[in-house]
C-alpha atoms as a PDB file:
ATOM      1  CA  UNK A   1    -176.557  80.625-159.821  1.00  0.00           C
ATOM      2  CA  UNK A   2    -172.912  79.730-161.166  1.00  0.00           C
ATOM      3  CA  UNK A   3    -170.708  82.544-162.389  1.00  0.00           C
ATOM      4  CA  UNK A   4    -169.634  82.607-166.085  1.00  0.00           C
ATOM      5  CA  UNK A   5    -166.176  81.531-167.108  1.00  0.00           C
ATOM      6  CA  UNK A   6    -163.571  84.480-166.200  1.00  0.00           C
ATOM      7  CA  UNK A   7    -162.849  86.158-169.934  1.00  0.00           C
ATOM      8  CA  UNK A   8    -159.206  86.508-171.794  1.00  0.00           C
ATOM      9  CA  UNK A   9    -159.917  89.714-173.631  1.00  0.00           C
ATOM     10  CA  UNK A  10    -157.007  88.805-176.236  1.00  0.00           C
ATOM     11  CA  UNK A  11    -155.474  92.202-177.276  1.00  0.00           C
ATOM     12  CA  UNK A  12    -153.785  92.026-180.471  1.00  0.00           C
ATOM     13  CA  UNK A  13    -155.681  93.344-182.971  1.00  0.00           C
ATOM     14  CA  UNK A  14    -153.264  92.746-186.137  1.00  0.00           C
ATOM     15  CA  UNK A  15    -150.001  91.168-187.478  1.00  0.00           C
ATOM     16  CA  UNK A  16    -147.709  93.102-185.897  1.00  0.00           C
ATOM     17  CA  UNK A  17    -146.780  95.653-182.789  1.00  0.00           C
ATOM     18  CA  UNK A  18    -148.596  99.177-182.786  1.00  0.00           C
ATOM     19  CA  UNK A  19    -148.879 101.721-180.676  1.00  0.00           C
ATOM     20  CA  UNK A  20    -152.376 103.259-180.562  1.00  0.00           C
ATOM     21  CA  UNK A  21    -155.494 103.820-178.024  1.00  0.00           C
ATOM     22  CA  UNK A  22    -157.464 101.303-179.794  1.00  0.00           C
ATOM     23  CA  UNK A  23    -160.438 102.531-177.393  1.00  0.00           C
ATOM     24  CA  UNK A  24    -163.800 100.662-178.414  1.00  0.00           C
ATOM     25  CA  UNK A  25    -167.253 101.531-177.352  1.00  0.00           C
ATOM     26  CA  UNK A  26    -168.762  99.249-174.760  1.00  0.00           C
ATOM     27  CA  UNK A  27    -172.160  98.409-173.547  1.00  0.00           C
ATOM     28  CA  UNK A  28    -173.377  99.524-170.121  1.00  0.00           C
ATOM     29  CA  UNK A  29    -174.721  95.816-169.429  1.00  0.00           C
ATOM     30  CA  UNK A  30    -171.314  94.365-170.476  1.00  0.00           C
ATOM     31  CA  UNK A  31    -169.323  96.987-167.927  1.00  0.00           C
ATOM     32  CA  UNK A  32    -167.699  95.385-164.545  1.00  0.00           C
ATOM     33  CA  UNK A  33    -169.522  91.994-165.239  1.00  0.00           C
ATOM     34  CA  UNK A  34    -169.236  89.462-162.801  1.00  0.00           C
ATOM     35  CA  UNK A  35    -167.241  85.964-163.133  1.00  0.00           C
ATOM     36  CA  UNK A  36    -165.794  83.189-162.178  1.00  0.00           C
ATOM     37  CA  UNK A  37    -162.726  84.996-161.594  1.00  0.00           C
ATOM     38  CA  UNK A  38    -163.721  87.611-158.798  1.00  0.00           C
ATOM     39  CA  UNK A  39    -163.647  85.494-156.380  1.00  0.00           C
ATOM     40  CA  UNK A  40    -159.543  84.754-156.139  1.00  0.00           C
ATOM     41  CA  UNK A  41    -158.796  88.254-156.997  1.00  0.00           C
ATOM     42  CA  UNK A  42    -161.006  89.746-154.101  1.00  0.00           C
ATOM     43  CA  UNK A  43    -159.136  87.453-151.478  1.00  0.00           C
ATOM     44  CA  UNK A  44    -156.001  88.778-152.797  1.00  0.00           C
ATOM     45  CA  UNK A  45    -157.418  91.902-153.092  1.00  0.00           C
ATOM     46  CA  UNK A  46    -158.642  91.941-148.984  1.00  0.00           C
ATOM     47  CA  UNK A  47    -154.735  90.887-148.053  1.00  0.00           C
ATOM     48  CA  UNK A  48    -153.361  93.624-149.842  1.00  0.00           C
ATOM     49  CA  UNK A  49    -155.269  96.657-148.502  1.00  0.00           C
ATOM     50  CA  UNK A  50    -154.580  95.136-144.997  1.00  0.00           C
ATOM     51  CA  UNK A  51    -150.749  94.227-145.267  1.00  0.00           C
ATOM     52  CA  UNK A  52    -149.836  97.179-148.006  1.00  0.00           C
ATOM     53  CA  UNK A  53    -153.023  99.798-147.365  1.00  0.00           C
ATOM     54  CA  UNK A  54    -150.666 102.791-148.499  1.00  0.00           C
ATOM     55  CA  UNK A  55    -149.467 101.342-151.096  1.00  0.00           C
ATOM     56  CA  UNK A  56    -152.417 100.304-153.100  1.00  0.00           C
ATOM     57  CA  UNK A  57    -155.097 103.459-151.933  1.00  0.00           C
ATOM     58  CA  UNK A  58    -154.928 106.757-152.105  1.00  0.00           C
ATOM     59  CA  UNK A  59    -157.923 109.952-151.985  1.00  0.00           C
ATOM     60  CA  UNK A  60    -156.544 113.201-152.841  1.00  0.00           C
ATOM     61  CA  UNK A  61    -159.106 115.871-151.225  1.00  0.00           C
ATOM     62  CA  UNK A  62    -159.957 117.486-154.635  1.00  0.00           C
ATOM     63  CA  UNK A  63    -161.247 113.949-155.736  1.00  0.00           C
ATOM     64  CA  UNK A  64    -163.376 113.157-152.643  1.00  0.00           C
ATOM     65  CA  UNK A  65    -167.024 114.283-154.380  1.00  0.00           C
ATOM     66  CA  UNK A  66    -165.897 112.414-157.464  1.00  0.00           C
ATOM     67  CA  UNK A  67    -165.198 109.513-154.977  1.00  0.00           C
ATOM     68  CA  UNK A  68    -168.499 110.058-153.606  1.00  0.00           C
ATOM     69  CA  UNK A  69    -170.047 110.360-156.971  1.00  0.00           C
ATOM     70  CA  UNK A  70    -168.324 107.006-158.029  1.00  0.00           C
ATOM     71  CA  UNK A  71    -169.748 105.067-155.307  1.00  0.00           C
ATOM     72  CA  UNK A  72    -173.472 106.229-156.248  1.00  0.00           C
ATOM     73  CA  UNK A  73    -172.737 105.334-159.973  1.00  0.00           C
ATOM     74  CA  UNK A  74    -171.436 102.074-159.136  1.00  0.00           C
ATOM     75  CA  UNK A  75    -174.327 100.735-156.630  1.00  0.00           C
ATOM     76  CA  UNK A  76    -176.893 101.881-159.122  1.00  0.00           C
ATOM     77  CA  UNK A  77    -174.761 100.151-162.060  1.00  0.00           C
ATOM     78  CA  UNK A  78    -174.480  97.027-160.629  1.00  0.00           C
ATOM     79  CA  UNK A  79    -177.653  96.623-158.660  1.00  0.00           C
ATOM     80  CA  UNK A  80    -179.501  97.236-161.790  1.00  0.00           C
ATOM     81  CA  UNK A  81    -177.359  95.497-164.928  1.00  0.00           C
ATOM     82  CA  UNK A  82    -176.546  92.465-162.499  1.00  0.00           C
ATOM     83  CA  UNK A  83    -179.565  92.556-159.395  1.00  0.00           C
ATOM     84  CA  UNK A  84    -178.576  88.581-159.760  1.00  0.00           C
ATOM     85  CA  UNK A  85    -175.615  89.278-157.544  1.00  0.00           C
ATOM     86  CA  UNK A  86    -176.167  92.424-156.571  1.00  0.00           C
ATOM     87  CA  UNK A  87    -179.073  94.401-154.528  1.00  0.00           C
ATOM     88  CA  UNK A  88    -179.702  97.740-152.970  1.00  0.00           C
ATOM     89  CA  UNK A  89    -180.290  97.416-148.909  1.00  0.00           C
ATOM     90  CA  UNK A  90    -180.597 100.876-147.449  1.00  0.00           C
ATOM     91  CA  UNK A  91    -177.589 103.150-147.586  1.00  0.00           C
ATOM     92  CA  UNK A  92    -175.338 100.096-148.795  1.00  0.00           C
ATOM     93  CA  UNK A  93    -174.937  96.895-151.488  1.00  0.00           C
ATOM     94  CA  UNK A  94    -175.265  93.071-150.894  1.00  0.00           C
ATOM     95  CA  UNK A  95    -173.089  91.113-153.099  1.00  0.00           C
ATOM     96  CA  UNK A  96    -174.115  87.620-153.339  1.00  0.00           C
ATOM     97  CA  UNK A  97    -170.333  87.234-154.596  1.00  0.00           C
ATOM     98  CA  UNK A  98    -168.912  88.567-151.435  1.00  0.00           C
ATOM     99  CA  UNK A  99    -171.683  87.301-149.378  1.00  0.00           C
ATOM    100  CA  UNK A 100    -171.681  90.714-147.052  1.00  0.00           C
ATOM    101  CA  UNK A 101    -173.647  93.736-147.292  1.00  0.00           C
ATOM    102  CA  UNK A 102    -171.388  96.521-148.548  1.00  0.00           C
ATOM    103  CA  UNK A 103    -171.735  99.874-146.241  1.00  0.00           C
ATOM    104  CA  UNK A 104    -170.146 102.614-146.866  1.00  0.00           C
ATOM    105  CA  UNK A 105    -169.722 103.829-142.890  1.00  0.00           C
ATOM    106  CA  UNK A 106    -167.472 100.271-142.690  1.00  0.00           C
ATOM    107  CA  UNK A 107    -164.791 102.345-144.601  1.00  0.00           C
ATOM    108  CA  UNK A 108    -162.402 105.133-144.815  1.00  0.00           C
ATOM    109  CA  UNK A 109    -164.179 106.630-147.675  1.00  0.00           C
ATOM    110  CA  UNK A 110    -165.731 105.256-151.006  1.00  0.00           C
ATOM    111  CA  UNK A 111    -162.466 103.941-152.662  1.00  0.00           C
ATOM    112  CA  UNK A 112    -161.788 101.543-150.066  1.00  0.00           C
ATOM    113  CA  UNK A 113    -164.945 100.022-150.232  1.00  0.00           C
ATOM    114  CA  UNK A 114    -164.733  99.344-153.933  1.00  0.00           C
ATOM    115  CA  UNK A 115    -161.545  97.914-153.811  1.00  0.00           C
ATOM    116  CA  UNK A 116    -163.166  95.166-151.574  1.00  0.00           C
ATOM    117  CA  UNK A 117    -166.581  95.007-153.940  1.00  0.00           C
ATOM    118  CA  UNK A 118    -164.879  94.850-157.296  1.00  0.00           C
ATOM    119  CA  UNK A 119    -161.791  93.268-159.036  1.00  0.00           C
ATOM    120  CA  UNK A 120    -161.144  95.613-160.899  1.00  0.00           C
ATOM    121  CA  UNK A 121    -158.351  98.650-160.426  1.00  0.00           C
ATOM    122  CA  UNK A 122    -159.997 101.889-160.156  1.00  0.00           C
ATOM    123  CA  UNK A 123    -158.226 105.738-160.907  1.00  0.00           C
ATOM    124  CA  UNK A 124    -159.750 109.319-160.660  1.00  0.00           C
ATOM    125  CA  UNK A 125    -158.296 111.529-162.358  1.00  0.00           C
ATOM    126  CA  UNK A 126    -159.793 115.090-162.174  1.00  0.00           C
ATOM    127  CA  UNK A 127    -159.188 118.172-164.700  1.00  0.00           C
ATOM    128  CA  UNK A 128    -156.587 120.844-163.567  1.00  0.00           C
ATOM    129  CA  UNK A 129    -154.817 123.992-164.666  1.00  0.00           C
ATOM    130  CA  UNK A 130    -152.122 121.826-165.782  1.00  0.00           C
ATOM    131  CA  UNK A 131    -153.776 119.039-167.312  1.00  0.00           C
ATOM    132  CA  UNK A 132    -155.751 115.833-166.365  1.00  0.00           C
ATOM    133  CA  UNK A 133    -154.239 115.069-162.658  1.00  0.00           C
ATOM    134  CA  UNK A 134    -154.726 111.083-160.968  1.00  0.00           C
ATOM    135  CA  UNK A 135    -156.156 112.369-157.757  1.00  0.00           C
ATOM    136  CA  UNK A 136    -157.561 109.111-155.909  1.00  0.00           C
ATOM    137  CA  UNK A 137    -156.960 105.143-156.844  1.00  0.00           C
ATOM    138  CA  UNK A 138    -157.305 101.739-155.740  1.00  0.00           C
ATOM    139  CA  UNK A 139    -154.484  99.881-157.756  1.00  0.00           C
ATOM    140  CA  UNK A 140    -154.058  96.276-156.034  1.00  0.00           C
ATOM    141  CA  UNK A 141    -152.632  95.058-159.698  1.00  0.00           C
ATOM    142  CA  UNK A 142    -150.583  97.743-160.526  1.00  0.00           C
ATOM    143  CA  UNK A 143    -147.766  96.223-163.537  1.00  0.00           C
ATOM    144  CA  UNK A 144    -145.159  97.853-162.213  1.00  0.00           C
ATOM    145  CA  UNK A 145    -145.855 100.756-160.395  1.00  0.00           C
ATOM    146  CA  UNK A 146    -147.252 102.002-157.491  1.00  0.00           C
ATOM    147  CA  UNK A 147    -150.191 104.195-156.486  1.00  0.00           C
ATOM    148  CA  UNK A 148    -148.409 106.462-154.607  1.00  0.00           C
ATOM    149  CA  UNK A 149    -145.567 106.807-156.760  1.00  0.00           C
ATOM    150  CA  UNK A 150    -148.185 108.769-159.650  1.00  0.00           C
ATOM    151  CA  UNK A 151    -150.303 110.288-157.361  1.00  0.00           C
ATOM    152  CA  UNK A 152    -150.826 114.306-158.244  1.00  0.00           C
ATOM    153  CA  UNK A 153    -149.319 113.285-161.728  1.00  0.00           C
ATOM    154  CA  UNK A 154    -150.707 114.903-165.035  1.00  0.00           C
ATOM    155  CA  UNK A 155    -151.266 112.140-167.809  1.00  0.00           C
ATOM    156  CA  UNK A 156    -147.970 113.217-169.447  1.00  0.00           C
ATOM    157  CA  UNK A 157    -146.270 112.542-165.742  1.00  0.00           C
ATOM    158  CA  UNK A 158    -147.709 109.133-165.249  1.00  0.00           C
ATOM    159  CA  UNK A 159    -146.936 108.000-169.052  1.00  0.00           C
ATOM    160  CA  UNK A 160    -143.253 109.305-168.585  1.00  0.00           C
ATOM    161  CA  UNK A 161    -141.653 106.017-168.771  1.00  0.00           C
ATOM    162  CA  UNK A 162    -143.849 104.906-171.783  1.00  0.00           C
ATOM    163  CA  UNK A 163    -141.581 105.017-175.202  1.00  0.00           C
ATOM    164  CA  UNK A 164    -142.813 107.144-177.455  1.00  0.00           C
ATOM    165  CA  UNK A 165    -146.488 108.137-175.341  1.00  0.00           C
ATOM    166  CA  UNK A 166    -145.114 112.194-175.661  1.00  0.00           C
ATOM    167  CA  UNK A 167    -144.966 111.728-179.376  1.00  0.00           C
ATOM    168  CA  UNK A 168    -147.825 109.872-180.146  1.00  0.00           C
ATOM    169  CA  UNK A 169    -150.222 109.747-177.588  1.00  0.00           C
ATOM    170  CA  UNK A 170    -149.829 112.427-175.224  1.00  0.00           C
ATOM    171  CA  UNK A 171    -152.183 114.981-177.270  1.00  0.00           C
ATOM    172  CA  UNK A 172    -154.774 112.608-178.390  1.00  0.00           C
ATOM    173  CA  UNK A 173    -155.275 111.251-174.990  1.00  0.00           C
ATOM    174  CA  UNK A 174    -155.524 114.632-173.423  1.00  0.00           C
ATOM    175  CA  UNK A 175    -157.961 115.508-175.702  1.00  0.00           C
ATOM    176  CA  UNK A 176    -160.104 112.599-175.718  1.00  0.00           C
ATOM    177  CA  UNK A 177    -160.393 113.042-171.879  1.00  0.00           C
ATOM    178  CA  UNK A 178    -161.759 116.769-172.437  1.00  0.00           C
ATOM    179  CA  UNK A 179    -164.236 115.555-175.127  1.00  0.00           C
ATOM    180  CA  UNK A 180    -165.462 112.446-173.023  1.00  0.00           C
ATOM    181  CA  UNK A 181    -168.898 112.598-173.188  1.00  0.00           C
ATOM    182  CA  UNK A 182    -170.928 111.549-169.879  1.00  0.00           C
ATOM    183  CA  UNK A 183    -172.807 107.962-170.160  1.00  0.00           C
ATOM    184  CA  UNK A 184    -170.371 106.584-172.575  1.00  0.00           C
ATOM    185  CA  UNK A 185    -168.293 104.047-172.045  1.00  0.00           C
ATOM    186  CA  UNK A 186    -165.028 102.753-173.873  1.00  0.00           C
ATOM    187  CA  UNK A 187    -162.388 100.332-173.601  1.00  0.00           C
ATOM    188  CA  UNK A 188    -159.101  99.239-174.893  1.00  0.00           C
ATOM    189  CA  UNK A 189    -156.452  96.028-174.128  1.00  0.00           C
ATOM    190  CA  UNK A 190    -152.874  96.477-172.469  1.00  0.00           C
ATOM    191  CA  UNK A 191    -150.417  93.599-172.206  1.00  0.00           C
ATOM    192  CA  UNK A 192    -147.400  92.426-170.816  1.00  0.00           C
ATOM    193  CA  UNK A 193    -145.583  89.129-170.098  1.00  0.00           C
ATOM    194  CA  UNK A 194    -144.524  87.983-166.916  1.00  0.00           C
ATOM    195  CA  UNK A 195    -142.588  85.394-164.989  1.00  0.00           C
ATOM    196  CA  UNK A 196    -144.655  85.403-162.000  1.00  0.00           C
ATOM    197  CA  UNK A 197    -148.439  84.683-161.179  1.00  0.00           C
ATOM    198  CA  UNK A 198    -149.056  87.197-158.848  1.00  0.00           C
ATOM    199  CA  UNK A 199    -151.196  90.024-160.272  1.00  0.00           C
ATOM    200  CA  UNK A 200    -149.549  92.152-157.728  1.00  0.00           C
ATOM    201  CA  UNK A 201    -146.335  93.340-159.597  1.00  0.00           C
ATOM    202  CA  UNK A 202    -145.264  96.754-157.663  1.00  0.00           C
ATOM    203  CA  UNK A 203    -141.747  96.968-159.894  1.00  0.00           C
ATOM    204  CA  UNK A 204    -138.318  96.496-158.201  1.00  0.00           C
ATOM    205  CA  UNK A 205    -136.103  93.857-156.920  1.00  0.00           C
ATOM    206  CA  UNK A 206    -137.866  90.782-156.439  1.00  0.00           C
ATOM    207  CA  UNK A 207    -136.193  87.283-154.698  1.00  0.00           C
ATOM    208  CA  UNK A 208    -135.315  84.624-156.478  1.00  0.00           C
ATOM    209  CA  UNK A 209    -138.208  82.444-157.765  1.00  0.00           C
ATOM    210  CA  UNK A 210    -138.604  79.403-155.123  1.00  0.00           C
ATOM    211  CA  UNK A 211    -138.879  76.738-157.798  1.00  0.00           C
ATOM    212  CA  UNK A 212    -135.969  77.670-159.611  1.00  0.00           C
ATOM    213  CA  UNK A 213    -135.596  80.462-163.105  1.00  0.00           C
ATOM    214  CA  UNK A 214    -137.439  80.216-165.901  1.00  0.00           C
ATOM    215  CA  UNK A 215    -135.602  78.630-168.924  1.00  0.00           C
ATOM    216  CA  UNK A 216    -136.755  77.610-172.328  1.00  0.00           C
ATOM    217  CA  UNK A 217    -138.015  73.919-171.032  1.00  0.00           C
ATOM    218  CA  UNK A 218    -140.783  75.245-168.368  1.00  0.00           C
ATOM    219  CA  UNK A 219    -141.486  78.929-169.943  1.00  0.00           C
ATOM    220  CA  UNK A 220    -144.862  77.727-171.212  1.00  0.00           C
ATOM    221  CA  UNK A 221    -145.666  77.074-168.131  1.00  0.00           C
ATOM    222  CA  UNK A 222    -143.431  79.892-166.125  1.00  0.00           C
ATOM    223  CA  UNK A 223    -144.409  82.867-168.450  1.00  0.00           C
ATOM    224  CA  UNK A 224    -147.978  84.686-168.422  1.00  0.00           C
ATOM    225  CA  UNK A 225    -149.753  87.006-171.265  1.00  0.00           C
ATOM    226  CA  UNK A 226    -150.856  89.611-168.620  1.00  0.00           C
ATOM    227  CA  UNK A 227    -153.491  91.638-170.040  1.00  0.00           C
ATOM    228  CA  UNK A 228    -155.586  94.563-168.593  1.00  0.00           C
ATOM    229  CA  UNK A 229    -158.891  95.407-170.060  1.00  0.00           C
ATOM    230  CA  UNK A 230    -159.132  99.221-169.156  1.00  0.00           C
ATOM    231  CA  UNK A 231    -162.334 101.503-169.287  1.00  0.00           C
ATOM    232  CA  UNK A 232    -162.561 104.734-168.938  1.00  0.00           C
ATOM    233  CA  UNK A 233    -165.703 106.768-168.453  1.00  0.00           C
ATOM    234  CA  UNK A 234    -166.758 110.618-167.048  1.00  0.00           C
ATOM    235  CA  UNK A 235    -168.354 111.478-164.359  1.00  0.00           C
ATOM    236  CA  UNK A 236    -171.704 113.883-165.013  1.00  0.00           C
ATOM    237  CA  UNK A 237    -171.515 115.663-161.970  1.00  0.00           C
ATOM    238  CA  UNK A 238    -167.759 116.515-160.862  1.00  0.00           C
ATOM    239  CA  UNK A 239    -166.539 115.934-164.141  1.00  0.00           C
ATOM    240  CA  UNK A 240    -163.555 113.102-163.054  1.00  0.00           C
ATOM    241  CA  UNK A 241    -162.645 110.511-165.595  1.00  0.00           C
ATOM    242  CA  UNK A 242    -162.873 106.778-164.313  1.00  0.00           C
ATOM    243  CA  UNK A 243    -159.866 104.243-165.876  1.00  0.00           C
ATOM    244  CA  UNK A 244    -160.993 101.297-164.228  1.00  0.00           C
ATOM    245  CA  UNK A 245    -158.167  98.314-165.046  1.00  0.00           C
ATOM    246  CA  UNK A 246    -159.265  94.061-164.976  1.00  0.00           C
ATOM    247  CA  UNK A 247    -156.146  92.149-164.884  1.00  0.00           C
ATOM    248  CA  UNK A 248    -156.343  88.632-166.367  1.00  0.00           C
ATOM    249  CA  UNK A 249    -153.282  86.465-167.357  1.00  0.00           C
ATOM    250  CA  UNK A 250    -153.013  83.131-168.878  1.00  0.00           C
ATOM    251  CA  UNK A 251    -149.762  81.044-169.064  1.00  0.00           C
ATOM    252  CA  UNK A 252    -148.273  80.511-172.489  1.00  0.00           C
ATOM    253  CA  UNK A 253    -149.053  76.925-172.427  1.00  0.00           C
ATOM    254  CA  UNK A 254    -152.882  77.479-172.472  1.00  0.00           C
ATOM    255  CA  UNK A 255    -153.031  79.386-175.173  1.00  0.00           C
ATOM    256  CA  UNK A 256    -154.766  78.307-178.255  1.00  0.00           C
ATOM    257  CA  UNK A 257    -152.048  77.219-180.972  1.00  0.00           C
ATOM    258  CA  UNK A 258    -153.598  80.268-183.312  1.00  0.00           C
ATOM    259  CA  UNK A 259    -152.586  82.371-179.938  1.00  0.00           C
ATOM    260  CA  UNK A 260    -149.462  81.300-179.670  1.00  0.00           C
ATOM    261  CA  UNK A 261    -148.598  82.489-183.053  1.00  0.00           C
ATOM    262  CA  UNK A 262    -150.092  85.736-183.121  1.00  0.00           C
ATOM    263  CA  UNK A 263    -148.329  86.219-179.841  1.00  0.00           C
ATOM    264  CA  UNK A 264    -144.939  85.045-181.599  1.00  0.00           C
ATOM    265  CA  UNK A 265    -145.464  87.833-184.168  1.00  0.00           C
ATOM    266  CA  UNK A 266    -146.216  90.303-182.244  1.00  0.00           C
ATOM    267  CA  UNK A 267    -143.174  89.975-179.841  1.00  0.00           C
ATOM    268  CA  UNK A 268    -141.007  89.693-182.893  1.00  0.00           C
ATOM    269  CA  UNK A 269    -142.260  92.942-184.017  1.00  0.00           C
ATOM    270  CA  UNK A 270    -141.885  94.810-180.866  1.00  0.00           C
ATOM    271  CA  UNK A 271    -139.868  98.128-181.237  1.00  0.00           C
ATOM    272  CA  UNK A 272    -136.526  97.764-178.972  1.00  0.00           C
ATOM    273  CA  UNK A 273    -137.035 100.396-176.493  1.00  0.00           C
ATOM    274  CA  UNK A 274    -140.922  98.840-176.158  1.00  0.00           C
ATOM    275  CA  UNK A 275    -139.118  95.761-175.310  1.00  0.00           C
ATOM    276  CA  UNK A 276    -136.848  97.465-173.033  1.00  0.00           C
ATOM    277  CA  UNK A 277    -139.980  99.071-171.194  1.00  0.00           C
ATOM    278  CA  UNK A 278    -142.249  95.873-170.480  1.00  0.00           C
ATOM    279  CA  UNK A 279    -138.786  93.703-169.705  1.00  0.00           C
ATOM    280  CA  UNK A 280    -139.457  91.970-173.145  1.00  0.00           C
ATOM    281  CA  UNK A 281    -135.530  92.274-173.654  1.00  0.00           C
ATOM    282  CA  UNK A 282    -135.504  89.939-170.613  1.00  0.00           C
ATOM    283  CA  UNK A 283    -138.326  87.634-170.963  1.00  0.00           C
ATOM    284  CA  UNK A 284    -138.978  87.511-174.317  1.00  0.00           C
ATOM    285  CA  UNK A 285    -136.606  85.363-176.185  1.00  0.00           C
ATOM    286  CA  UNK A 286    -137.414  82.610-173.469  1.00  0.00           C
ATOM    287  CA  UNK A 287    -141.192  83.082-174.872  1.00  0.00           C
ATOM    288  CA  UNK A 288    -140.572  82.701-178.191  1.00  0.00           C
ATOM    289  CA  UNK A 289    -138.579  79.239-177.594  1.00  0.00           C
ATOM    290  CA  UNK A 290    -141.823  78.099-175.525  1.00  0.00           C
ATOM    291  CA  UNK A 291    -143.997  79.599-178.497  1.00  0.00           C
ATOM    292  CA  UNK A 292    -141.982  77.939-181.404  1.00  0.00           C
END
């Protein structure tokens, strides 16, 4: 049985820039569904939590029954809305993708083994005196952060660097994570554009590109629309909240031409200090010569 085509979630949802959650209510059956693209970001995924363990996982001991809880959820999840590439076998999970039988004694605890079952980046972030806290992780894509770095953080902590979040977001979020009901599921897009194809992008210097900077002949080809399709979701028993984060990018020069204008809108309409934040300021005029 072939996997479907990996998606490209597009996230631009009008003319022009705006900053909102955007969350949208998704299907249990259409949550952490398998495609063709699993199997390349697994591999990378496996190299990472051997060369850079520290860096991309993390269990805070206040999160380790959500962890547990997690790891329940997501066996029964996808063993029964995908038992084509998933099945139950004792205490662990075959996945036909991974061709291995998933058990959890062959791990440090529950996070680790997910970040070798799934693609996606998974968070924990458990309720506090002082707010909604990201306790546990396993962030092989972060877009320029690290795990570590926002470990213990309240939502306000880990959104620091975000223009305008404090002013706009910080109170609706907060209180969207207290009214989460258990069972549902929502999502919402991120994006970014980047000069380099690896979905790892920890932040900081980086060496020069091997084959030469990116200029406005070979940006269609040299510059990605990064986007993360993030879900969040409550646990019914410890009461953690689950972001989970799929990474997908496609290079400019893919894009459909109706893409590349919308795209071209939107980065025209971006807010300076947005710019500023996702390296826009940088990358983005090159972009827009690619785009036209």
């Amino acid at each position: 049985m072939q996997l479907p085509a990996e998606p490209f979630p597009w996230p631009f949802d009008g003319p022009a820039y705006r900053m909102v959650m955007g969350l949208r209510t998704l299907a249990p059956a259409d949550w952490l569904s398998p495609d063709a693209g699993w199997l390349g970001q697994l591999a990378r995924r496996a190299g990472l939590l051997r060369q850079r363990k520290w860096d991309v996982l993390a269990l805070m001991p206040e999160a380790k029954a959500a962890a547990e809880e997690l790891l329940e959820l997501l066996f029964q999840q996808l063993a029964t809305q995908h038992s084509s590439w998933f099945q139950r076998q004792g205490a662990g999970l075959f996945s036909a993708i991974g061709g291995a039988v998933m058990q959890p004694a062959d791990f440090d605890h529950p996070l680790h083994l997910l970040g070798h079952l799934l693609p996606d980046d998974l968070c924990l972030l458990t309720p506090s005196a002082g707010g909604w806290r990201l306790t546990g992780g396993v962030v092989c894509f972060p877009s320029h952060w690290l795990l570590p770095h926002k470990l213990g953080k309240p939502l306000p902590g880990i959104h620091r660097p975000v223009p305008g979040y404090d002013a706009t977001l910080a109170v609706p979020v907060d209180r969207f994570f207290d009214n989460l009901n258990p069972g549902r599921i929502v999502w919402r897009a991120n994006w970014g554009l980047s000069d380099d194809a690896d979905l790892f992008q920890p932040g900081g210097p980086r060496p020069p590109p091997a084959d030469g900077p990116v200029t406005g002949e070979n940006a269609a080809q040299r510059l990605f629309l990064r986007v993360e399709k993030q879900t969040l979701r409550k646990l019914p028993r410890s009461g953690a909240v689950l972001f989970t984060i799929r990474t997908h990018q496609r290079a400019l020069a893919v894009l459909t031409p109706e893409q590349q204008a919308h795209f071209a809108a939107i980065l025209r309409s971006v807010p300076d200090d947005v710019a500023r934040y996702k390296g826009l300021d940088r990358t983005g005029p090159l972009a827009l010569a690619a785009l036209g």
